[in-house]
Protein backbone atom coordinates (compact mmCIF):
# COMPACT_ATOMS: atom_id res chain seq x y z
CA UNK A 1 2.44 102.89 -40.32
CA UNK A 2 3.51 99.11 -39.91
CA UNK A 3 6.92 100.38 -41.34
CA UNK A 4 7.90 102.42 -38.01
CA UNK A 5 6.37 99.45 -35.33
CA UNK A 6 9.94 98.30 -33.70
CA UNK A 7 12.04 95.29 -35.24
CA UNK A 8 13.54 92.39 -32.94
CA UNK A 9 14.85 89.50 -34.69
CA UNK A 10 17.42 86.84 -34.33
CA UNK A 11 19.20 86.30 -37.25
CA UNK A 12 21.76 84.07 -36.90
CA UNK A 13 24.02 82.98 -33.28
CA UNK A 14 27.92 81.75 -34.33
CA UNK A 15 30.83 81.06 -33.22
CA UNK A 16 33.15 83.53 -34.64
CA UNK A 17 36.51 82.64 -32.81
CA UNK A 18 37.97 80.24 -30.37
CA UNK A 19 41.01 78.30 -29.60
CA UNK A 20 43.11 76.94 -26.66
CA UNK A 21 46.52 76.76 -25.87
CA UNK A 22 48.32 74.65 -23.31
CA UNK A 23 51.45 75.65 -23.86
CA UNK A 24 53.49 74.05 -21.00
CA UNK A 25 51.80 70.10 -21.80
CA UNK A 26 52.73 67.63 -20.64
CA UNK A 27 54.93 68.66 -17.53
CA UNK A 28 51.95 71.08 -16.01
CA UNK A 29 49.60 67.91 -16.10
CA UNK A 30 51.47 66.44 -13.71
CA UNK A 31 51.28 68.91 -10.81
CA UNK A 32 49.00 68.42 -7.84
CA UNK A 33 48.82 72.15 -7.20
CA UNK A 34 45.61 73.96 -7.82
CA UNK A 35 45.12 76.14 -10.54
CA UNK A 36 44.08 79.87 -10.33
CA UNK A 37 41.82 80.68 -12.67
CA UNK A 38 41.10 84.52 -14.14
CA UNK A 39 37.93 85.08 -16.36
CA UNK A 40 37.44 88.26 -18.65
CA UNK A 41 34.43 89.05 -20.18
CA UNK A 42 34.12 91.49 -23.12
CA UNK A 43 30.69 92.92 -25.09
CA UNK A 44 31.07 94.36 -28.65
CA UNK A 45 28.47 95.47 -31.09
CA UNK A 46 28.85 96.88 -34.90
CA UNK A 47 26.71 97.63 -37.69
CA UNK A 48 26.65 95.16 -40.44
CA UNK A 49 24.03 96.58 -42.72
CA UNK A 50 21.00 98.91 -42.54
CA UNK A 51 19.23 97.32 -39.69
CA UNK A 52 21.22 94.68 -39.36
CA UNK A 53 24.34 94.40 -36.04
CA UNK A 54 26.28 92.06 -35.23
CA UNK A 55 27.05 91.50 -31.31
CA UNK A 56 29.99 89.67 -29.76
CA UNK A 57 30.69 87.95 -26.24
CA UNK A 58 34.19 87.68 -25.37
CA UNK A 59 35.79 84.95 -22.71
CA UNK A 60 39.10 84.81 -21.63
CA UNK A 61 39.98 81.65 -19.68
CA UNK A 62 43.62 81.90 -18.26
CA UNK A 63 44.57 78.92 -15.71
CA UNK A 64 47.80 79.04 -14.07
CA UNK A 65 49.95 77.04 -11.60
CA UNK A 66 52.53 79.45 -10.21
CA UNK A 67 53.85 81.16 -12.91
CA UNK A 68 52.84 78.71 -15.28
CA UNK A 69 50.14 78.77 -17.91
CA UNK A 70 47.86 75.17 -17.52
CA UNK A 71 45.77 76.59 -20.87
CA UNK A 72 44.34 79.43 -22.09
CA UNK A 73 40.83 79.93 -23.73
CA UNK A 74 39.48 82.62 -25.79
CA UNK A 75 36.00 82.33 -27.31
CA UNK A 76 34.13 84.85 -29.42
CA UNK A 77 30.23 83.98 -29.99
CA UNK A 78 28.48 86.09 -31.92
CA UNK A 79 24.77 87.06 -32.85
CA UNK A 80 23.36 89.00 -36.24
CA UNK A 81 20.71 90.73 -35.23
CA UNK A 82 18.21 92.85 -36.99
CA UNK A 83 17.41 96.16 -35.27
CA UNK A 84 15.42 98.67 -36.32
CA UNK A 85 13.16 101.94 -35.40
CA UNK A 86 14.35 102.01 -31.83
CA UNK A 87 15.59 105.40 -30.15
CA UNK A 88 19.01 105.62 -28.91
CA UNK A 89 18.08 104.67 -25.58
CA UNK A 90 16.77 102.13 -26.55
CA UNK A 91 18.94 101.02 -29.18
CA UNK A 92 21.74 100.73 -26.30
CA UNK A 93 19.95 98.74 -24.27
CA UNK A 94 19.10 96.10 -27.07
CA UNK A 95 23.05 95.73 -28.20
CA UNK A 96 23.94 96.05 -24.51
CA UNK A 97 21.72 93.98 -22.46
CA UNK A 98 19.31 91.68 -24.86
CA UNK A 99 21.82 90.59 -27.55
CA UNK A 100 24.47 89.56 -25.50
CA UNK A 101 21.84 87.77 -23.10
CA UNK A 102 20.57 85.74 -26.23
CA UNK A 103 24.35 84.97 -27.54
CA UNK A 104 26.33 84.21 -23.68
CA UNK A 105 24.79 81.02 -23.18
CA UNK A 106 26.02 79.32 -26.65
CA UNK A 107 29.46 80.94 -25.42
CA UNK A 108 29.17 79.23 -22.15
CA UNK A 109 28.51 75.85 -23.55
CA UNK A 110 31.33 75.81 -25.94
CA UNK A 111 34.01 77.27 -23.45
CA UNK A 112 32.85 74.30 -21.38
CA UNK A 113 33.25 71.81 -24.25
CA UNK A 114 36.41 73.08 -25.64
CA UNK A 115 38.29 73.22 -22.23
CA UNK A 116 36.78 69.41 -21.57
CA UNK A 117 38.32 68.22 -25.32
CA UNK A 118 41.17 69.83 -24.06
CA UNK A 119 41.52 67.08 -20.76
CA UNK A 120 40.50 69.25 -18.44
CA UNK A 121 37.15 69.57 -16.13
CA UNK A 122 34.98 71.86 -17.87
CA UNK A 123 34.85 75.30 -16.75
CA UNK A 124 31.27 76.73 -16.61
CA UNK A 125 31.31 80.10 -16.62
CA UNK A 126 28.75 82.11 -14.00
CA UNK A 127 25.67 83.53 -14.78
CA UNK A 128 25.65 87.47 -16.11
CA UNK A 129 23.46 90.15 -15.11
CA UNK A 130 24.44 92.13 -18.43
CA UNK A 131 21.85 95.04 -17.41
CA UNK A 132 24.07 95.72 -14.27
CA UNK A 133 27.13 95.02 -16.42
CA UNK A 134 25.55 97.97 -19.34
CA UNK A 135 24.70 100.44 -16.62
CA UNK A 136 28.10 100.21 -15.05
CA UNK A 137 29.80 100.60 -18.36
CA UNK A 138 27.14 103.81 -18.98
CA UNK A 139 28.51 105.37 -15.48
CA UNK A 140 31.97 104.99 -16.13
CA UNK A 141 31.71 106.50 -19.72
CA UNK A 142 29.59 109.49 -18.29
CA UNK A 143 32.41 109.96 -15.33
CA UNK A 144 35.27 109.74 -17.99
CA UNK A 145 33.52 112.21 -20.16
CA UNK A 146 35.50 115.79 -20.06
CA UNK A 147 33.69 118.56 -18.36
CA UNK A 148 34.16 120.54 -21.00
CA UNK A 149 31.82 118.76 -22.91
CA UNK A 150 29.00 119.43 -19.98
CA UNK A 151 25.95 121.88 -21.22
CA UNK A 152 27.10 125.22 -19.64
């Protein structure tokens, strides 16, 4: 029966993507002005093998002066997870709330260091609360569903 007892197990936390662009350097260097700054945040998860998913955290760091870009960062970090006899439920909650609470913090630390290699002061992106984040996601998709598709 030790074959059905539920699997949790880090496999393996990466970087999958990142890069940043300052595409208006030097000139935008030189301004006083403060920068805005807009921050995305994006959660993916896929099945690699039997068992076996891989999640993603997404950042989007956009800085701008007026009209101007000061840089742009987009990170991917990534976890391979291995998953197994979970219910759907369940299963949701894992790729929704516990993977991408494992991977955000390697994501935070290297959007920090790339924008700092970059010249800039780091930007340290804000604690999550990816369970609030999950069941907000969960509402929307039930609101969006047709009612068509509603038991009758």
């Amino acid at each position: 029966m030790a074959d059905q007892d539920p699997v949790f197990q880090i496999q393996r936390i990466y970087l999958k993507e990142s890069s940043l662009e300052q595409p208006n350097s030097p000139a935008i260097l030189l301004e006083q002005e403060a920068p805005t700054v807009d921050i995305q945040l994006g959660v993916e998860g896929s099945p690699v093998a039997d068992g076996i998913f891989e999640v993603t955290v997404t950042a989007t760091v956009h800085t701008k002066i007026k009209d101007k870009t000061v840089f742009l960062v987009e990170a991917k970090q990534a976890g391979i997870f291995e998953i197994r006899n979970l219910d759907e439920d369940q299963m949701g909650q894992i790729m929704g709330i516990a993977c991408p609470q494992i991977v955000y913090p390697y994501l935070r630390g290297n959007v920090a260091d790339l924008v700092q290699r970059g010249g800039f002061p780091p930007v340290h992106l804000t604690e999550i609360n990816f369970q609030a984040m999950y069941e907000q996601q969960r509402a929307q998709a039930t609101a969006a569903a047709p009612a068509e598709s509603l038991p009758q």
